[in-house]
C-alpha atoms as a PDB file:
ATOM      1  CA  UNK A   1     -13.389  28.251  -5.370  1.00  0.00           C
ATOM      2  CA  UNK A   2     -15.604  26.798  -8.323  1.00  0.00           C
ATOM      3  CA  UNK A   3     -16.034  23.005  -9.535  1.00  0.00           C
ATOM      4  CA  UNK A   4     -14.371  24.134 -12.336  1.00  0.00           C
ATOM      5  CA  UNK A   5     -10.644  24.750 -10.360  1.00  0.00           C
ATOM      6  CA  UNK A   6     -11.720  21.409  -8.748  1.00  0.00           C
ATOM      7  CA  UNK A   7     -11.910  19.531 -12.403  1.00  0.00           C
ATOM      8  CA  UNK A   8      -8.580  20.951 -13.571  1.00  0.00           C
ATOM      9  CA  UNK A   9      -7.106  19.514 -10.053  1.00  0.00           C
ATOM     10  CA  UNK A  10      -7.653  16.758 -10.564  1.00  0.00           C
ATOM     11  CA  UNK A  11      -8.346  16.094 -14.271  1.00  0.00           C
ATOM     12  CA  UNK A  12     -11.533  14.951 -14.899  1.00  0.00           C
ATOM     13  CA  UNK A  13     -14.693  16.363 -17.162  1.00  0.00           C
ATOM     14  CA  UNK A  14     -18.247  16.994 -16.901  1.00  0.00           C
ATOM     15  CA  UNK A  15     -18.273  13.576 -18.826  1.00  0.00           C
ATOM     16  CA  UNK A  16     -15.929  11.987 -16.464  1.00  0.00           C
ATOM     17  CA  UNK A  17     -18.539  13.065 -13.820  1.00  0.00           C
ATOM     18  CA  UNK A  18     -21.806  11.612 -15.540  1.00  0.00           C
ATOM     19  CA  UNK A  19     -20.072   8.220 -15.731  1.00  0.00           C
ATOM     20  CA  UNK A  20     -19.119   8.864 -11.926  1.00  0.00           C
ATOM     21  CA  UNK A  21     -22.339   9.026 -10.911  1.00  0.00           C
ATOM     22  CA  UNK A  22     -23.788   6.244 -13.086  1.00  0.00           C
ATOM     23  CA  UNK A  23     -21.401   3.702 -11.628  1.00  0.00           C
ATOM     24  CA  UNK A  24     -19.006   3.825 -14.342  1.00  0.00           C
ATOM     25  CA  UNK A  25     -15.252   4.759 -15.306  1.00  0.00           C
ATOM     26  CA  UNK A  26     -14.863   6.209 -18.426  1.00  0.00           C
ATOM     27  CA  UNK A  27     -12.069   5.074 -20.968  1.00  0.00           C
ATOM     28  CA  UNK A  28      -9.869   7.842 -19.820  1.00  0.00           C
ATOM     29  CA  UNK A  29     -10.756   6.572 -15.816  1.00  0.00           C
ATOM     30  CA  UNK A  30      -9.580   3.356 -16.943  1.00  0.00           C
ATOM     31  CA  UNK A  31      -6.353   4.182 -18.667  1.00  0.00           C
ATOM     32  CA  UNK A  32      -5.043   6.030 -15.508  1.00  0.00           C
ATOM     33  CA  UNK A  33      -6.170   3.593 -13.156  1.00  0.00           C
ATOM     34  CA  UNK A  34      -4.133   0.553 -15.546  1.00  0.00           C
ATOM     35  CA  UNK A  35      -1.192   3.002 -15.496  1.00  0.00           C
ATOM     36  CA  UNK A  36      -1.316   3.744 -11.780  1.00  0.00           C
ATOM     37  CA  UNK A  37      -1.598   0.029 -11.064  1.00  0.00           C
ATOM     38  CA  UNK A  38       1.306  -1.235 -13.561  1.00  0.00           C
ATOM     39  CA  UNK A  39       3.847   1.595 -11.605  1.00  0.00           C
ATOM     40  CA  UNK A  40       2.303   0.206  -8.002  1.00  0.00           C
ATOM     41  CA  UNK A  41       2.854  -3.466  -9.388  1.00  0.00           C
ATOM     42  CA  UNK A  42       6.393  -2.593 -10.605  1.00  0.00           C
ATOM     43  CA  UNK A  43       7.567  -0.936  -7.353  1.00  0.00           C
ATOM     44  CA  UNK A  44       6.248  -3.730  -5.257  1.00  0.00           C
ATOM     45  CA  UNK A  45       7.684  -6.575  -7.227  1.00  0.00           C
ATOM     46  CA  UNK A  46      11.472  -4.265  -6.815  1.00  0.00           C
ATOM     47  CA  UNK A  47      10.252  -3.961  -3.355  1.00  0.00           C
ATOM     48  CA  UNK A  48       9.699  -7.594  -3.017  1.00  0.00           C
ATOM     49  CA  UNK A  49      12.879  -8.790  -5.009  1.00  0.00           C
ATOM     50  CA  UNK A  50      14.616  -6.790  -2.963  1.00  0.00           C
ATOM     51  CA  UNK A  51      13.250  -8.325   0.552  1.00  0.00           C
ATOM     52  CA  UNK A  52      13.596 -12.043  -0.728  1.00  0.00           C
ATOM     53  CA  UNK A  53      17.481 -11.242  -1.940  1.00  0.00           C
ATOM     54  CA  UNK A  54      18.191  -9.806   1.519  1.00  0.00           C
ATOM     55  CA  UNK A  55      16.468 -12.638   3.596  1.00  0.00           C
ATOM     56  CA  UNK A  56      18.227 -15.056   1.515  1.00  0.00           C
ATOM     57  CA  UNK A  57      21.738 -13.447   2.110  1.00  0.00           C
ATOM     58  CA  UNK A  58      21.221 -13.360   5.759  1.00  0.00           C
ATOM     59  CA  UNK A  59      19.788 -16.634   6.063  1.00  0.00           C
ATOM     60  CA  UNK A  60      22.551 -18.328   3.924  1.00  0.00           C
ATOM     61  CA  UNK A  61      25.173 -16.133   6.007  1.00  0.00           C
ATOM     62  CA  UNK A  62      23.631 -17.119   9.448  1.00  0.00           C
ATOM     63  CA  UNK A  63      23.455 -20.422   9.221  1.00  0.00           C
ATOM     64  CA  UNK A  64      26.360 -21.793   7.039  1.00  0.00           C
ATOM     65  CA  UNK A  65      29.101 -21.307   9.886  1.00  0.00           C
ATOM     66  CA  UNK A  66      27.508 -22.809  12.109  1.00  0.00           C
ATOM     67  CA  UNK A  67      25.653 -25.763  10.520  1.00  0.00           C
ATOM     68  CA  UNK A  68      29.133 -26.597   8.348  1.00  0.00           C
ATOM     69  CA  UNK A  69      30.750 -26.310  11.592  1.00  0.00           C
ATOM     70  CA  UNK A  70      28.077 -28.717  13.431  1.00  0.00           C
ATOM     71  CA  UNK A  71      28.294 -31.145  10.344  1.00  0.00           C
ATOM     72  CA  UNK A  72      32.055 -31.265  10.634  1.00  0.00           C
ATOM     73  CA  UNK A  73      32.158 -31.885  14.207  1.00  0.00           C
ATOM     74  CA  UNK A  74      29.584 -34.441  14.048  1.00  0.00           C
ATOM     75  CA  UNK A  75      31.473 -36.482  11.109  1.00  0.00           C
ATOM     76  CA  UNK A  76      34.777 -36.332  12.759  1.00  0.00           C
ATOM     77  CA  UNK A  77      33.613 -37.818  16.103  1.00  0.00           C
ATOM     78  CA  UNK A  78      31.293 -40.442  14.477  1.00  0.00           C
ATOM     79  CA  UNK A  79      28.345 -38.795  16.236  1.00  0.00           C
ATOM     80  CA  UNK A  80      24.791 -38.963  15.815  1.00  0.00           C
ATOM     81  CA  UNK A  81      23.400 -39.074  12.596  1.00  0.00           C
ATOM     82  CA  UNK A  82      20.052 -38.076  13.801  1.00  0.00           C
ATOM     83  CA  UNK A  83      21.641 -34.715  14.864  1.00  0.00           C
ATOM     84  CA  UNK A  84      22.131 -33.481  11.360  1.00  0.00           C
ATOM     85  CA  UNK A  85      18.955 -34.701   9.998  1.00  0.00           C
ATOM     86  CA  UNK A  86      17.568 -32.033  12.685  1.00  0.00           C
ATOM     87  CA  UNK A  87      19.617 -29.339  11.597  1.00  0.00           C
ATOM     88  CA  UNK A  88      18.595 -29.805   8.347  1.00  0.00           C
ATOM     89  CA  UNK A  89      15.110 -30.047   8.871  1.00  0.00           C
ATOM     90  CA  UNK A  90      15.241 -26.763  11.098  1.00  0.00           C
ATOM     91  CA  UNK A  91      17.181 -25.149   8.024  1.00  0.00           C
ATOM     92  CA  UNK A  92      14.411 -26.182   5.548  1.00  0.00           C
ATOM     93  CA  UNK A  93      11.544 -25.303   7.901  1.00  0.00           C
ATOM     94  CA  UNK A  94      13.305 -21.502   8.414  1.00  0.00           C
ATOM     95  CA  UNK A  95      13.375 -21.367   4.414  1.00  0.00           C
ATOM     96  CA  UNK A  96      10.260 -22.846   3.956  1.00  0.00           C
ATOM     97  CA  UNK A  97       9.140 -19.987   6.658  1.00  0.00           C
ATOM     98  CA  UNK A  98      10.840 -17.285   4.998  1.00  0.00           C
ATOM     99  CA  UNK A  99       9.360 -18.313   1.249  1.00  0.00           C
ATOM    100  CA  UNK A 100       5.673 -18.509   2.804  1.00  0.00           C
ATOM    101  CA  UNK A 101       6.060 -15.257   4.336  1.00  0.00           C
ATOM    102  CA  UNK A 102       7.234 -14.099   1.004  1.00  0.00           C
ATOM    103  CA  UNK A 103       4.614 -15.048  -1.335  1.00  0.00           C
ATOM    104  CA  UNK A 104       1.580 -14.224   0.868  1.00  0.00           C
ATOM    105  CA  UNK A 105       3.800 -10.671   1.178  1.00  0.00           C
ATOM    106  CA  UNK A 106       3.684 -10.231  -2.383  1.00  0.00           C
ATOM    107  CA  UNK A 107       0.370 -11.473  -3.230  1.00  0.00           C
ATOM    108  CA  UNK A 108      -1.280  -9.017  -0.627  1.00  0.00           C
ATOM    109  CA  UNK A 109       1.580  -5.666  -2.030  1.00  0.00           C
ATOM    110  CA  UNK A 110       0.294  -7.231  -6.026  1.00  0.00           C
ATOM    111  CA  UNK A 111      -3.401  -7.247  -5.027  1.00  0.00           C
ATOM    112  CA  UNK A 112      -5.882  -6.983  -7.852  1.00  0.00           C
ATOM    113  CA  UNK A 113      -7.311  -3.628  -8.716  1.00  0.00           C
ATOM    114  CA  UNK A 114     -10.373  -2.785  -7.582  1.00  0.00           C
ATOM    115  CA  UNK A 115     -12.040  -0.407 -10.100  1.00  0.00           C
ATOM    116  CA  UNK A 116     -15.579  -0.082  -7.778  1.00  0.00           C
ATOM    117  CA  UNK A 117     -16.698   3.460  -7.983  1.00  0.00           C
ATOM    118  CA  UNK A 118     -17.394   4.341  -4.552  1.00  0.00           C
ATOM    119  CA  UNK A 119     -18.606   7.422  -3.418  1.00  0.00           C
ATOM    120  CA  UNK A 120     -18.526   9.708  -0.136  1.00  0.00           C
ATOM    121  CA  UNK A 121     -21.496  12.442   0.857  1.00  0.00           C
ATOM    122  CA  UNK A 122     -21.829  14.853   3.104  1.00  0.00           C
ATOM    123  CA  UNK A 123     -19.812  18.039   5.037  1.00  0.00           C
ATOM    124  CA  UNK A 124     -16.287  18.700   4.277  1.00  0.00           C
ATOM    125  CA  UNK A 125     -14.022  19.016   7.273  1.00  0.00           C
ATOM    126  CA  UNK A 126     -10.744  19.329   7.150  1.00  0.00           C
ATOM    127  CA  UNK A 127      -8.152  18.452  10.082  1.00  0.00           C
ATOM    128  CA  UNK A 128      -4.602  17.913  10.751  1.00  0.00           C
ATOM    129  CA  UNK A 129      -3.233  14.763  12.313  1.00  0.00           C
ATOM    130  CA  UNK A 130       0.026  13.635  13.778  1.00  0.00           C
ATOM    131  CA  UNK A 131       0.706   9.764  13.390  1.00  0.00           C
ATOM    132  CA  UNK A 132       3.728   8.246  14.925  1.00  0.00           C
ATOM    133  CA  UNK A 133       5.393   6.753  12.003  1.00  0.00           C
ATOM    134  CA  UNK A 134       8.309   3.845  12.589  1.00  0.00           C
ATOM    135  CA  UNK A 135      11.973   5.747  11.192  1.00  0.00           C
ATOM    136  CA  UNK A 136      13.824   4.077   8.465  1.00  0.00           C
ATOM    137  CA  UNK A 137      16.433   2.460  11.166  1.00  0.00           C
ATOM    138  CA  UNK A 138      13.645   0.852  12.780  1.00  0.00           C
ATOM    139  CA  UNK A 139      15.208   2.202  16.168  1.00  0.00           C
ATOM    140  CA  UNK A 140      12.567   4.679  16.705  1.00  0.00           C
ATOM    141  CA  UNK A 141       9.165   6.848  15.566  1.00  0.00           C
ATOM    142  CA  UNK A 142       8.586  10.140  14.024  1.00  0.00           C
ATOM    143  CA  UNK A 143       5.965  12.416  14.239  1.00  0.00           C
ATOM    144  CA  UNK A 144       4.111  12.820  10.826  1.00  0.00           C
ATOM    145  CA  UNK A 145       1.500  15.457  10.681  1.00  0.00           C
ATOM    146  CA  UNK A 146      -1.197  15.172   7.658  1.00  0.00           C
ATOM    147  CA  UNK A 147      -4.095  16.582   6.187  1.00  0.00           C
ATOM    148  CA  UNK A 148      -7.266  14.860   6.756  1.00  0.00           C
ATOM    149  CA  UNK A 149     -10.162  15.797   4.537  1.00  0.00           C
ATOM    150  CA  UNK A 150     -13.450  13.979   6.524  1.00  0.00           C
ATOM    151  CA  UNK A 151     -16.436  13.713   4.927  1.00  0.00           C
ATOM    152  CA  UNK A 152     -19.786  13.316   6.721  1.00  0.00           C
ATOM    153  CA  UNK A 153     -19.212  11.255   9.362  1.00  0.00           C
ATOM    154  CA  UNK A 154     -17.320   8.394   8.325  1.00  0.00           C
ATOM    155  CA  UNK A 155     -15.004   8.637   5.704  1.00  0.00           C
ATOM    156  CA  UNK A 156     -11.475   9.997   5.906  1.00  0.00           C
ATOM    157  CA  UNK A 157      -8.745  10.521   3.480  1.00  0.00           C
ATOM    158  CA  UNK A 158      -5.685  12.020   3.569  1.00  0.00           C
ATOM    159  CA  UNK A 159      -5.654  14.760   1.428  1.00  0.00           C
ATOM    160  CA  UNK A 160      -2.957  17.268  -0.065  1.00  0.00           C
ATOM    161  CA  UNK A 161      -2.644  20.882   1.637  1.00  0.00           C
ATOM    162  CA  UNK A 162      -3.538  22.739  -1.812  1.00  0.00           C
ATOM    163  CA  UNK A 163      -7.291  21.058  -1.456  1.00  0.00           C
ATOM    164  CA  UNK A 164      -8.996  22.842   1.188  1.00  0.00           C
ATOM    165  CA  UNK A 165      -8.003  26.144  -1.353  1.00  0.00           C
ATOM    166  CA  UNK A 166     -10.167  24.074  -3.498  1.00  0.00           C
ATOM    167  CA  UNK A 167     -13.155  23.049  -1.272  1.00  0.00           C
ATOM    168  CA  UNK A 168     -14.413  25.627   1.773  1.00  0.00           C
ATOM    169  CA  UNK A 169     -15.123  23.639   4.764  1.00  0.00           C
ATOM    170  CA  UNK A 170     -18.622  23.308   5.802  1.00  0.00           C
ATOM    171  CA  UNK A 171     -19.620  22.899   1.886  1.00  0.00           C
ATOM    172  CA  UNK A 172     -21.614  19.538   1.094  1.00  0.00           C
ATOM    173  CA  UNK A 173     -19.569  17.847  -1.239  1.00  0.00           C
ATOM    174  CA  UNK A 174     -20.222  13.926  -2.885  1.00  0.00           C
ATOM    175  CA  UNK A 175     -16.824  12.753  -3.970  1.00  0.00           C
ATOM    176  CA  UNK A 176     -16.424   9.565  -6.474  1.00  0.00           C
ATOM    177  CA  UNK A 177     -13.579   7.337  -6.095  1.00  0.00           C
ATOM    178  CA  UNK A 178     -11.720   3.975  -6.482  1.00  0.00           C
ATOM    179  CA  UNK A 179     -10.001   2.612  -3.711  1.00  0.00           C
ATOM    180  CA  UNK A 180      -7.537   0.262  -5.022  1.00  0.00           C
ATOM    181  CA  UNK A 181      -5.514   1.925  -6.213  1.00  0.00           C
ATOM    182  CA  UNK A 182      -6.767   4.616  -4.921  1.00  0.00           C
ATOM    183  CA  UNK A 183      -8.245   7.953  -6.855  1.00  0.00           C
ATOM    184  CA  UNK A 184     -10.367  10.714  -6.726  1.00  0.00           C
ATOM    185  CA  UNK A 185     -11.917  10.336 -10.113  1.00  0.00           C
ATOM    186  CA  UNK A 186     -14.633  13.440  -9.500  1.00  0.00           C
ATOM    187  CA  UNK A 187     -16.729  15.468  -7.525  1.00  0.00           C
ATOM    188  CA  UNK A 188     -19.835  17.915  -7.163  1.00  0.00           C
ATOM    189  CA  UNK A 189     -21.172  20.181  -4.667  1.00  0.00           C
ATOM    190  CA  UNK A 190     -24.622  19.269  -3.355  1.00  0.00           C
ATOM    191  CA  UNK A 191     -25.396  22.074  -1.126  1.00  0.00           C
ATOM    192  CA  UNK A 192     -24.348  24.894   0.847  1.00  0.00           C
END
């Protein structure tokens, strides 16, 4: 196949390219990356509300038996008031746990964009892979097989199966891309 199949796959112009290989995005880069970042940003922060709501349920459901329980019993018999002050100050270091956990979670999933051009050179190999992925139960793994498009020696991404209809293996290929989040913005053969 020719660049030109290539450049309609994955939407970018001879333009697009120049800028590529300059070290810059063009207005048109930047727009998609913003959009792709706002839609990552949104389904992390659902993601994230989501996790926080169901540790809180749990946590609140867990522990309020049993510490109303162990508060009851304590004030009936006149016992120690020492013991409560250490169930409470287990309680507040398990939420205290659970928030920090939390926001370092959703600081790392809302990471800021990195709009870097990077680029890869060299051969084009492609390969699949099988990864053992965990199942949505948690109980078990999967096997996952993927496309891996390598390039030179080094660099690997994982690549949809319409690509290598694209790009012949063997060909020498530099590819221009951002990483987070992460697009192919362009390519051109070298060689070969």
């Amino acid at each position: 196949m020719t660049e030109k199949h290539l450049m309609e796959y994955w939407n970018y112009t001879e333009a697009d390219l120049n800028a590529n290989q300059r070290g810059q995005l063009t207005e048109k880069q930047k727009a998609v990356l913003a959009e792709k970042q706002k839609e990552q940003k949104s389904y992390n922060s659902c993601l994230g509300a989501i996790v926080v709501g169901a540790l809180g349920f749990l946590l609140v459901g867990a522990l309020f038996n049993p510490v109303r329980s162990a508060i009851q019993e304590l004030s009936a018999e006149g016992g120690d008031p020492m013991q409560s002050v250490a169930i409470l100050f287990v309680i507040g270091i398990l939420l205290a746990l659970i928030v920090g956990v939390t926001i370092v979670s959703l600081r790392r999933m809302n990471r800021k964009a990195d709009h870097v051009i990077r680029n890869a050179k060299g051969t084009v190999n492609f390969v699949w892979v099988e990864s053992k992925v965990r199942t949505q139960t948690g109980s078990g793994h999967k096997t996952v097989r993927s496309l891996e498009m390598r390039v030179g020696t080094e660099t690997k991404f994982i690549v949809e199966d319409k690509l290598p209809n694209l790009i012949n293996q063997g060909e020498e290929w530099i590819f221009y891309y951002t990483s987070y989040p992460f697009m192919f913005l362009s390519a051109e053969k070298t060689g070969k």
